[in-house]
Protein backbone atom coordinates (compact mmCIF):
# COMPACT_ATOMS: atom_id res chain seq x y z
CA UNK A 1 6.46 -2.41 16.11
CA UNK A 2 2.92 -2.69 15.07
CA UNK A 3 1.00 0.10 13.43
CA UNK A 4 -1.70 1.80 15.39
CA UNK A 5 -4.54 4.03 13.63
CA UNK A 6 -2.86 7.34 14.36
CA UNK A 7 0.65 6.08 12.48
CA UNK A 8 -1.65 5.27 9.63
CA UNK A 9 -3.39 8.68 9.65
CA UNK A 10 0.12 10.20 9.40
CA UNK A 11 0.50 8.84 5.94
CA UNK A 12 -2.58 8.86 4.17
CA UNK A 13 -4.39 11.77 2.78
CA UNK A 14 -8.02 12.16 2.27
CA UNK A 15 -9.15 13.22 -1.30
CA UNK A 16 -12.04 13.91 -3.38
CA UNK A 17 -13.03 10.48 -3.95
CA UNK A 18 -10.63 7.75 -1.64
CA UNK A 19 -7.24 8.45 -0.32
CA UNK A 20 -3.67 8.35 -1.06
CA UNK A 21 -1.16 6.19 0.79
CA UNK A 22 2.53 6.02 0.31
CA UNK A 23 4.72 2.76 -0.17
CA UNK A 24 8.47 2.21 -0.42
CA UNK A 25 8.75 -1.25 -2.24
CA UNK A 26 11.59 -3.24 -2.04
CA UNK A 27 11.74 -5.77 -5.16
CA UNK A 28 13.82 -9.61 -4.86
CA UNK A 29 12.63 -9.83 -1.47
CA UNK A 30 12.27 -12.90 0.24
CA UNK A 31 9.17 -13.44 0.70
CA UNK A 32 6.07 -10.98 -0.31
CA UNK A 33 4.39 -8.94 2.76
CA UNK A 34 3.41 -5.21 3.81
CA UNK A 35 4.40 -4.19 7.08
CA UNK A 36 4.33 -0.69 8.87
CA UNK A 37 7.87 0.31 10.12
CA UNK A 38 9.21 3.31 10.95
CA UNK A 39 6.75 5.95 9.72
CA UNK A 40 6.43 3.79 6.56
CA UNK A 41 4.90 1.59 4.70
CA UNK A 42 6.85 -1.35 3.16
CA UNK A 43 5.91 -3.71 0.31
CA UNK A 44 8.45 -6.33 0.02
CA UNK A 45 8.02 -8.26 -3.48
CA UNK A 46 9.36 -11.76 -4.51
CA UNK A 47 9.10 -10.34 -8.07
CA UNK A 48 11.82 -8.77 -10.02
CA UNK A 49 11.10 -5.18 -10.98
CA UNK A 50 11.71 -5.81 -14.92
CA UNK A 51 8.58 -5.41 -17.04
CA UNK A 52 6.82 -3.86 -13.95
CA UNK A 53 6.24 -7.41 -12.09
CA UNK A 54 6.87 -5.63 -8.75
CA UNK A 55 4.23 -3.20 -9.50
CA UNK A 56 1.43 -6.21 -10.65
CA UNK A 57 2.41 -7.64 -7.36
CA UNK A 58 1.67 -4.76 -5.04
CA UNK A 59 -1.85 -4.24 -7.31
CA UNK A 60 -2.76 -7.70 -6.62
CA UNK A 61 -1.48 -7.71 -2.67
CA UNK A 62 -3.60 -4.27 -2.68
CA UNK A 63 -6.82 -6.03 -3.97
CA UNK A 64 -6.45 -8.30 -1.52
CA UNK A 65 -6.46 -5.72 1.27
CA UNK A 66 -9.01 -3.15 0.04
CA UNK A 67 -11.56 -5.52 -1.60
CA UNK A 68 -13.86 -2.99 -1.31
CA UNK A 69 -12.27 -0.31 -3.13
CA UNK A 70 -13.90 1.05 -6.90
CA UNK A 71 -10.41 1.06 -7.99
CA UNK A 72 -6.89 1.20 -7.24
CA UNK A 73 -3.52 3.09 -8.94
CA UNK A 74 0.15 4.01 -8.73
CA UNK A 75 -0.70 7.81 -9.55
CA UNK A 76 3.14 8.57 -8.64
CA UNK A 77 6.72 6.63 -9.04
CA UNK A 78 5.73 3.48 -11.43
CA UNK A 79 9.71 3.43 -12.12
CA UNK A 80 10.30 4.36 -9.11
CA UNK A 81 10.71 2.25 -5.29
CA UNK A 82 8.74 4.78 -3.38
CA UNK A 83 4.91 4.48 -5.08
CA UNK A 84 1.60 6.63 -4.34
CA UNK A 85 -1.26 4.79 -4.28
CA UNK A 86 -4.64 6.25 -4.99
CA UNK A 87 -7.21 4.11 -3.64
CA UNK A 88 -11.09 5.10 -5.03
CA UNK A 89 -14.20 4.48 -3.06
CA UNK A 90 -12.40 3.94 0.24
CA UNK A 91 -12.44 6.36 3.34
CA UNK A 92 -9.24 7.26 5.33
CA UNK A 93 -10.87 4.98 8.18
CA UNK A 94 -12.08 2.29 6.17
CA UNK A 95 -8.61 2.15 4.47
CA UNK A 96 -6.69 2.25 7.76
CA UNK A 97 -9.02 -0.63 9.49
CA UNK A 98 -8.39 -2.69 6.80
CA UNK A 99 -4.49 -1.83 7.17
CA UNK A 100 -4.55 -2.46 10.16
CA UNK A 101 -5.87 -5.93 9.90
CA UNK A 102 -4.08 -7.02 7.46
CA UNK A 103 -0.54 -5.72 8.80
CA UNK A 104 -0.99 -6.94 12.04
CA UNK A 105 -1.08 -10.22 11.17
């Protein structure tokens, strides 16, 4: 199912400065993509999660996305599978256009 601009709305939340998006990761994954299923999110990482590897991988796959961003940062669940991400500099639409280009490749 691809991800259309009002599933994306659903899960990202304007604040102060950027927005906040939620992502379940799922580490010793096959390969290493973000897709929209379900309501969610879903980074799957090559990278095992000891020493935080999954969480450098989902930075770097984040740069990618949001080039444009100031900055970018788990502010919730660095232990934990299901991250918030706090992206800086970004509006909700610029965020979800570039979501929605990148996960509908």
């Amino acid at each position: 199912m691809k991800a259309r601009e009002a599933d994306l709305e659903r899960i990202m939340l304007e604040v102060e400065n950027g927005v906040c998006l939620k992502i379940y990761v799922t580490p010793r994954a096959g390969e290493t993509r973000l897709i929209y299923r379900d309501g969610e999110l879903l980074f799957y990482s090559e990278k095992n999660p000891k020493h935080h590897a999954v969480n450098r991988d989902l930075m770097k796959y984040l740069y990618k996305i949001f080039d444009r961003a100031e900055n970018i940062s788990i502010i919730r669940g660095r232990s934990d599978r299901t991250k918030i991400i706090k992206l800086i500099g970004l509006s909700k639409d610029e965020a979800i256009k570039k979501l929605l280009k990148f996960i509908e490749k």
